[in-house]
Protein backbone atom coordinates (compact mmCIF):
# COMPACT_ATOMS: atom_id res chain seq x y z
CA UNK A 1 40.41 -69.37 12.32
CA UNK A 2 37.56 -70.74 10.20
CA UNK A 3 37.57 -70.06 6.34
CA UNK A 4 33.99 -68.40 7.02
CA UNK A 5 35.31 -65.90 9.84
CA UNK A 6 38.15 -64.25 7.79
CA UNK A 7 35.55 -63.32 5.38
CA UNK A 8 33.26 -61.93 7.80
CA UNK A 9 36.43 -60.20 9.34
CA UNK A 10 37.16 -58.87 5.79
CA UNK A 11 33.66 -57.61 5.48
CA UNK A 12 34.09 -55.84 8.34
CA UNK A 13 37.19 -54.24 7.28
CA UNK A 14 35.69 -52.68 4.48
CA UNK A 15 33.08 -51.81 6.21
CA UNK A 16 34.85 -49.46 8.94
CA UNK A 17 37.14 -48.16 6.04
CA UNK A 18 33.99 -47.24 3.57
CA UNK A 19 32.09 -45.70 6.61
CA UNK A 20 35.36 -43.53 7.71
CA UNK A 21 35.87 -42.66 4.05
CA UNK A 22 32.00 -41.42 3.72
CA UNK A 23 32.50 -39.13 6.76
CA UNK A 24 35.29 -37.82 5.69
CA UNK A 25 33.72 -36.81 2.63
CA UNK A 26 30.99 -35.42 4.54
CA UNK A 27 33.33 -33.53 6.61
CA UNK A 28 35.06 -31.75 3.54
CA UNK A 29 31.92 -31.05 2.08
CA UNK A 30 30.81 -28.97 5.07
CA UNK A 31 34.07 -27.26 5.29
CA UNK A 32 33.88 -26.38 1.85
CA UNK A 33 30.04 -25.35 2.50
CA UNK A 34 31.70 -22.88 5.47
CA UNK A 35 34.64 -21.54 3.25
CA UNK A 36 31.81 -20.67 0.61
CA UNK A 37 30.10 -18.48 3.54
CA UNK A 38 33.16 -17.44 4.63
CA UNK A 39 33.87 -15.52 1.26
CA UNK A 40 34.25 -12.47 2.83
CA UNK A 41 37.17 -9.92 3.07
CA UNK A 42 36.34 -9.57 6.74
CA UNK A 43 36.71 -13.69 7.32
CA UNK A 44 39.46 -14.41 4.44
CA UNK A 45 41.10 -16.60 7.23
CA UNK A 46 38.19 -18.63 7.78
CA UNK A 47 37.59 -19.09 4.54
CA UNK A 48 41.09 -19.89 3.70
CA UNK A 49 41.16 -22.17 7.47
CA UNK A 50 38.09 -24.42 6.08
CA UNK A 51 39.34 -25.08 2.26
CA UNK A 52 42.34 -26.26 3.95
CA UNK A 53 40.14 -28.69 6.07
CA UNK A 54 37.70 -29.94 3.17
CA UNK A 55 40.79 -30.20 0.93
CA UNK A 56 42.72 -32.33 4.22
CA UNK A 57 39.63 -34.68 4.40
CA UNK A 58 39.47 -35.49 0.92
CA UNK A 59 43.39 -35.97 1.09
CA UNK A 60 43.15 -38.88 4.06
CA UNK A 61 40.39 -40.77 2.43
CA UNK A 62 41.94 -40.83 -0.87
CA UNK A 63 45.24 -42.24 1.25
CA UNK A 64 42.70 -44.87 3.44
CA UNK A 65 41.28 -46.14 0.33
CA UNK A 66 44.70 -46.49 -1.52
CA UNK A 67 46.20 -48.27 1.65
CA UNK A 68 43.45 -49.80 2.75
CA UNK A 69 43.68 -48.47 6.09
CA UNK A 70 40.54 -48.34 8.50
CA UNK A 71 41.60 -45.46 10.66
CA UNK A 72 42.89 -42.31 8.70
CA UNK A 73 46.12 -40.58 9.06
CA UNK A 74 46.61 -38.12 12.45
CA UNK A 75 49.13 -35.57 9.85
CA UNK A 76 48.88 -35.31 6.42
CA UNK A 77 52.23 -33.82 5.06
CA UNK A 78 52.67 -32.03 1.77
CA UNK A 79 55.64 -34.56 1.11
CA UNK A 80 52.53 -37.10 1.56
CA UNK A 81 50.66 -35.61 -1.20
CA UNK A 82 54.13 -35.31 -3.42
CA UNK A 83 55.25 -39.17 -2.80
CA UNK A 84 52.24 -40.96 -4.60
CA UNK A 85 53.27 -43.20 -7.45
CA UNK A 86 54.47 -41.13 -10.32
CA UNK A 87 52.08 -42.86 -12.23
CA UNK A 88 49.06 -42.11 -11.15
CA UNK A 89 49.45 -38.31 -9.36
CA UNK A 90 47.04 -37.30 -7.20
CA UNK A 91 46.74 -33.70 -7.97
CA UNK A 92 49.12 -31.99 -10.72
CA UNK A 93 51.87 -29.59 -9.92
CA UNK A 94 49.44 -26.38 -10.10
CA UNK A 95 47.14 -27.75 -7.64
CA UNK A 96 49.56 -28.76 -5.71
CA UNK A 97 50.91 -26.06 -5.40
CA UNK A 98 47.42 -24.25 -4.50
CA UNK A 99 47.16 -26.72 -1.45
CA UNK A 100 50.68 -26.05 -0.39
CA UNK A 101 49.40 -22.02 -0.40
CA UNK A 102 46.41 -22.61 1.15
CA UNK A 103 47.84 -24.37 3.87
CA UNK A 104 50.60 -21.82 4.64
CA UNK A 105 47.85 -19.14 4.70
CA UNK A 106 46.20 -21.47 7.13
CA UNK A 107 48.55 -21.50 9.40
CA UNK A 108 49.32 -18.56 9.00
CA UNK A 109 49.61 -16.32 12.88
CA UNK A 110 50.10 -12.61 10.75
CA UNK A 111 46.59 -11.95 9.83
CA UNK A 112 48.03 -8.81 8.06
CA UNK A 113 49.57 -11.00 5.59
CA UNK A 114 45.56 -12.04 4.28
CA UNK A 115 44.11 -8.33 4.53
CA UNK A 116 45.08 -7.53 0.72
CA UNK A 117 43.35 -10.32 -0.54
CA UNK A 118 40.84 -9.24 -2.83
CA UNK A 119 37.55 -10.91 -3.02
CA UNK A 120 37.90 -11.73 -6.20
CA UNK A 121 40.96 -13.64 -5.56
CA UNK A 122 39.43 -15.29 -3.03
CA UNK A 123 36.67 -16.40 -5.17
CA UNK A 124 39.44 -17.76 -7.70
CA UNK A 125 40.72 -19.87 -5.04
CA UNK A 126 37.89 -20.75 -3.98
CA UNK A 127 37.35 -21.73 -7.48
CA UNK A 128 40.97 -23.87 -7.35
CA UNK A 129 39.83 -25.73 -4.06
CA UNK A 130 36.24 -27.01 -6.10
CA UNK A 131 38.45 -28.36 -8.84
CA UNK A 132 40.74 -30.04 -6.44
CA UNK A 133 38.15 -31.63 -4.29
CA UNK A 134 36.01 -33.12 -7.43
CA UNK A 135 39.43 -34.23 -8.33
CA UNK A 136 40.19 -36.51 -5.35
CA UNK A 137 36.61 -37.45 -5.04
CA UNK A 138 36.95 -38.97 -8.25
CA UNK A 139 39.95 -40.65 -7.31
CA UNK A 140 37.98 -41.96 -4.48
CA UNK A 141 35.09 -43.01 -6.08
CA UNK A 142 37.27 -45.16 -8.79
């Protein structure tokens, strides 16, 4: 191999991984864009079901760029989130914490469990899921 086609093939590399990491971004932004419709006492699951999502995007293309990877992550794990370097978290304990929620809510089969949610609590979180997702997107951007 030719001094000229490993850059070429590094080019490309970066290429795939910057296009996958714009449509992920693009994909959490409409989920967030749905969970903002969603804000609703009659679809708190859906709006709870696409925060998760936007917030899940964000999460693999902060973990492509860090890794370099081209192709993201099938699963991403709480633990994932949790085992970044210590120095540079991703998200600090109370959002973490918020993503951990929103994810158990998620998933969540008992739709009774959601029914009490007021809407103004749902617009808080709603509120918590914006300041997480400009978070990582700044993390991707740097």
């Amino acid at each position: 191999m030719n001094h000229s086609t490993l850059i070429d093939e590094c080019r490309d590399h970066r290429s795939i991984q910057a296009k996958t990491i714009r449509r992920l971004q693009q994909l959490s932004q409409l989920y967030m864009n749905a969970a903002i419709r969603y804000n609703h006492p009659s679809t708190t699951h859906m709006c709870i079901v696409s925060s998760d999502r936007a917030i899940e995007h964000l999460l693999k293309a902060l973990y492509m760029k860090q890794n370099g990877c081209t192709v993201p992550p099938a699963f991403f794990s709480l633990h994932d989130i949790i085992r970044q370097p210590a120095q540079e978290p991703v998200l600090d304990l109370n959002m973490v914490t918020l993503v951990y929620n929103i994810h158990f809510l998620a998933g969540c089969n008992d739709l009774t469990l959601l029914e009490p949610i007021h809407p103004s609590y749902l617009a808080r979180l709603l509120t918590g899921v914006d300041a997480i997702l400009l978070s990582l997107s700044a993390r991707i951007s740097s």
